[in-house]
Protein backbone atom coordinates (compact mmCIF):
# COMPACT_ATOMS: atom_id res chain seq x y z
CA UNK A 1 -2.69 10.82 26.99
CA UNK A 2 -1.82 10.85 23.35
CA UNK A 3 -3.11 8.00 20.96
CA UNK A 4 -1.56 7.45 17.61
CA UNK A 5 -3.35 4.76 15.42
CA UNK A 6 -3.19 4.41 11.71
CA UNK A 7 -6.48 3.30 9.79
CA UNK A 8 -6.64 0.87 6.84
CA UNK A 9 -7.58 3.54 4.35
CA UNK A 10 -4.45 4.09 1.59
CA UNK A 11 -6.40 5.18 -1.24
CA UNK A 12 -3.43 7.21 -3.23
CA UNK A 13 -0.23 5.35 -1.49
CA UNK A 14 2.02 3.15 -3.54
CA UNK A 15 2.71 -0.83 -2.58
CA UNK A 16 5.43 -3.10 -3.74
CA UNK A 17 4.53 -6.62 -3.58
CA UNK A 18 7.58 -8.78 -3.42
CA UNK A 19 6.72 -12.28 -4.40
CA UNK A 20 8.76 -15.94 -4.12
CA UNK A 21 8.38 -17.86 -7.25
CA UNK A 22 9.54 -20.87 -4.84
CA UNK A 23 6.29 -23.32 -3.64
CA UNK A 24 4.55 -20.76 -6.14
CA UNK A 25 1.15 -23.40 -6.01
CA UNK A 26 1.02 -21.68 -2.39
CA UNK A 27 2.64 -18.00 -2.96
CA UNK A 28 0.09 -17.26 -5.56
CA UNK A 29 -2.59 -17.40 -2.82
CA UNK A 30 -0.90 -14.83 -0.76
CA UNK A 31 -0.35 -12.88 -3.88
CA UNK A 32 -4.00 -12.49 -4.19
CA UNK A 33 -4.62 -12.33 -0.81
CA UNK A 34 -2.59 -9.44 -0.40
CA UNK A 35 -3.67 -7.73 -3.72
CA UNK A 36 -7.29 -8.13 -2.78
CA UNK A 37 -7.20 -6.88 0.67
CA UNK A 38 -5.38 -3.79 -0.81
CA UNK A 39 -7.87 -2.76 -3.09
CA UNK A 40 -11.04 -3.72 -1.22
CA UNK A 41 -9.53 -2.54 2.65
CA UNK A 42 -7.39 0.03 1.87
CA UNK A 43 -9.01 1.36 -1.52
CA UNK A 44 -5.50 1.24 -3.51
CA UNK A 45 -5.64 1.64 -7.05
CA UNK A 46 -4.22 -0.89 -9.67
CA UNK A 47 -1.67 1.48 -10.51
CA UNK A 48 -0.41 2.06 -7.49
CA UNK A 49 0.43 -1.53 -6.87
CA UNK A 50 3.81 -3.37 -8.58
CA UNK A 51 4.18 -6.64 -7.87
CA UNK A 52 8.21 -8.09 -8.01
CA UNK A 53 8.53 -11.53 -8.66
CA UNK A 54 11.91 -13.13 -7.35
CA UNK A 55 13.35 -16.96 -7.57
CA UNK A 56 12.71 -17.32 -3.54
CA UNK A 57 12.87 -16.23 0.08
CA UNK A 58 16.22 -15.68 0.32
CA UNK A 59 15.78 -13.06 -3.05
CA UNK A 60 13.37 -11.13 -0.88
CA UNK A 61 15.57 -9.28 1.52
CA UNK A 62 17.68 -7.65 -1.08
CA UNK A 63 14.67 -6.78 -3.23
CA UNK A 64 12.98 -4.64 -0.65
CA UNK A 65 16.07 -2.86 -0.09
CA UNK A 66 16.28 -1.79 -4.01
CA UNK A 67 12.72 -1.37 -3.92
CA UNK A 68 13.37 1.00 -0.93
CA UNK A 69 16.01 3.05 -2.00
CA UNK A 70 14.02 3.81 -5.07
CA UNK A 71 11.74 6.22 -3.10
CA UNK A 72 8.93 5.03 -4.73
CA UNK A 73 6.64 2.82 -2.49
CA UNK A 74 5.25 4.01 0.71
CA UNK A 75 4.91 0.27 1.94
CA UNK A 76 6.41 -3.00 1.06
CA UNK A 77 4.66 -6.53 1.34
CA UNK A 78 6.82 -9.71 1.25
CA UNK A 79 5.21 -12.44 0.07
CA UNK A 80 6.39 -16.37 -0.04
CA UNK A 81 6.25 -19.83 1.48
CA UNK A 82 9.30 -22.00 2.67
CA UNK A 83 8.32 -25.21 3.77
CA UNK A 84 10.95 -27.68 6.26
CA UNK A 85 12.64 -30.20 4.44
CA UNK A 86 14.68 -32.58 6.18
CA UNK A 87 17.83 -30.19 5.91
CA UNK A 88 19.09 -27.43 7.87
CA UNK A 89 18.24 -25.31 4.76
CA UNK A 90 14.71 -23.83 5.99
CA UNK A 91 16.06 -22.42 8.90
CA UNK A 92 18.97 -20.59 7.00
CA UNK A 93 16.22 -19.48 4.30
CA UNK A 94 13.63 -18.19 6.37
CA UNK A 95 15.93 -16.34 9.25
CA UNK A 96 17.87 -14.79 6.19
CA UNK A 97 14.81 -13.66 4.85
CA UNK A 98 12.85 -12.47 8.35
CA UNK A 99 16.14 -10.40 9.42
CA UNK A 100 17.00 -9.05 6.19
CA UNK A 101 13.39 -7.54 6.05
CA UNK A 102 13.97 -6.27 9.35
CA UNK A 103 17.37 -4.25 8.33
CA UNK A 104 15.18 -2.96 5.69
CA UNK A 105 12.16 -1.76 7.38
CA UNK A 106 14.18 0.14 10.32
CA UNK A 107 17.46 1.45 7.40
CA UNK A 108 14.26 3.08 5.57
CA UNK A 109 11.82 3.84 8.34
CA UNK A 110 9.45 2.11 5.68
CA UNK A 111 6.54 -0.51 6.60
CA UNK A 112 7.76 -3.88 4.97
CA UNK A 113 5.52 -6.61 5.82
CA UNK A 114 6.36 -10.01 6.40
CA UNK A 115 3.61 -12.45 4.33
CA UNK A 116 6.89 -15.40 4.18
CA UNK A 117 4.88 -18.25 5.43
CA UNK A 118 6.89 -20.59 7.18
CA UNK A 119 5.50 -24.08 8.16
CA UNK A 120 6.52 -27.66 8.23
CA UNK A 121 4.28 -29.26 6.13
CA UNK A 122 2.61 -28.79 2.56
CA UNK A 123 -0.49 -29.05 4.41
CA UNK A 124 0.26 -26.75 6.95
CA UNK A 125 1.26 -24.02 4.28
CA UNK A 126 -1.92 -24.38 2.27
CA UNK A 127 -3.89 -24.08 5.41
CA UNK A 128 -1.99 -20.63 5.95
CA UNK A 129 -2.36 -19.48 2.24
CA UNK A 130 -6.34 -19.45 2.67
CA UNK A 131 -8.14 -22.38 4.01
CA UNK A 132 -8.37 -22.75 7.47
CA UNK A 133 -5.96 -20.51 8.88
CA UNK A 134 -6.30 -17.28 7.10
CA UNK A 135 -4.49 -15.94 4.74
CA UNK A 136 -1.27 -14.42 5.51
CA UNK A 137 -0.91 -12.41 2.11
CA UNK A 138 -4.38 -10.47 3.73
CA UNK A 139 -2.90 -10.12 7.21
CA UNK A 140 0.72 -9.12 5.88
CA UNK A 141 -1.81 -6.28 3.72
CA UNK A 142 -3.35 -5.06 6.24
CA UNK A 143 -0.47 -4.82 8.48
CA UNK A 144 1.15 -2.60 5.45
CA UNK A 145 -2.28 -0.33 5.29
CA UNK A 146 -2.31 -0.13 9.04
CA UNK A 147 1.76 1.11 9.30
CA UNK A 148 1.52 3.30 6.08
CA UNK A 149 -1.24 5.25 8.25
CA UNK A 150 0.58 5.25 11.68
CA UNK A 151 3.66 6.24 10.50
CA UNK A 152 2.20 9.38 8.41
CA UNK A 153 0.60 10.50 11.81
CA UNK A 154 4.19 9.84 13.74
């Protein structure tokens, strides 16, 4: 039996960092998160890290895809929070976003991680961004190091 498992190492790969401006007192968290985790875990160089900022989640899908076709990124991170409101308008926001990075990821055989927190409270979101429940700007990180590694192997 063959094993194929990618390690957290990405010392000389390049990662775009898509961030949502939107509930920004939260995104900024998972910004940091993710930047952090990069360079400590995965021993990624400043330079080798752009960061995209973009009005929102919705923003995001169509981002990655540029970002994609550009050739230049071995991984991309998504990073943002949308929060339920008392309209339909989360649901259209964050399944818009979550498919669209799908399309991406599987057009461009390219790890694009999903760090779009989605929760229904403010509470809720800031326990996701780094208090009690994680951070999901790390996890969505390592996920990226982790695929970039796996898929080099494949």
């Amino acid at each position: 039996m063959q094993v194929i498992e990618g390690g957290i190492n990405a010392a000389g790969k390049k990662f775009a960092i898509i961030v949502s401006r939107f509930n920004h007192f939260v995104v900024e968290s998972l910004l940091d998160g993710a930047v952090q985790t990069l360079k400590h875990y995965g021993e990624v160089a400043d330079d080798d890290i752009t960061v995209v900022r973009v009005p929102g989640a919705y923003e995001i899908p169509v981002t990655a895809k540029r970002l994609a076709q550009s050739g230049k990124y071995d991984a991309i991170i998504a990073v943002g929070a949308v929060i339920r409101g008392g309209t339909p308008h989360f649901e259209f926001v964050a399944g818009e976003c979550n498919s669209g990075l799908g399309r991406v990821a599987t057009e461009f055989g390219l790890p694009v991680a999903f760090g779009v927190i989605t929760t229904d409270s403010l509470e809720q979101a800031i326990e996701r961004s780094g208090s009690k429940a994680g951070n999901k700007g790390s996890e969505a990180a390592l996920s990226a190091l982790e695929m970039v590694n796996v898929l080099d192997k494949i």
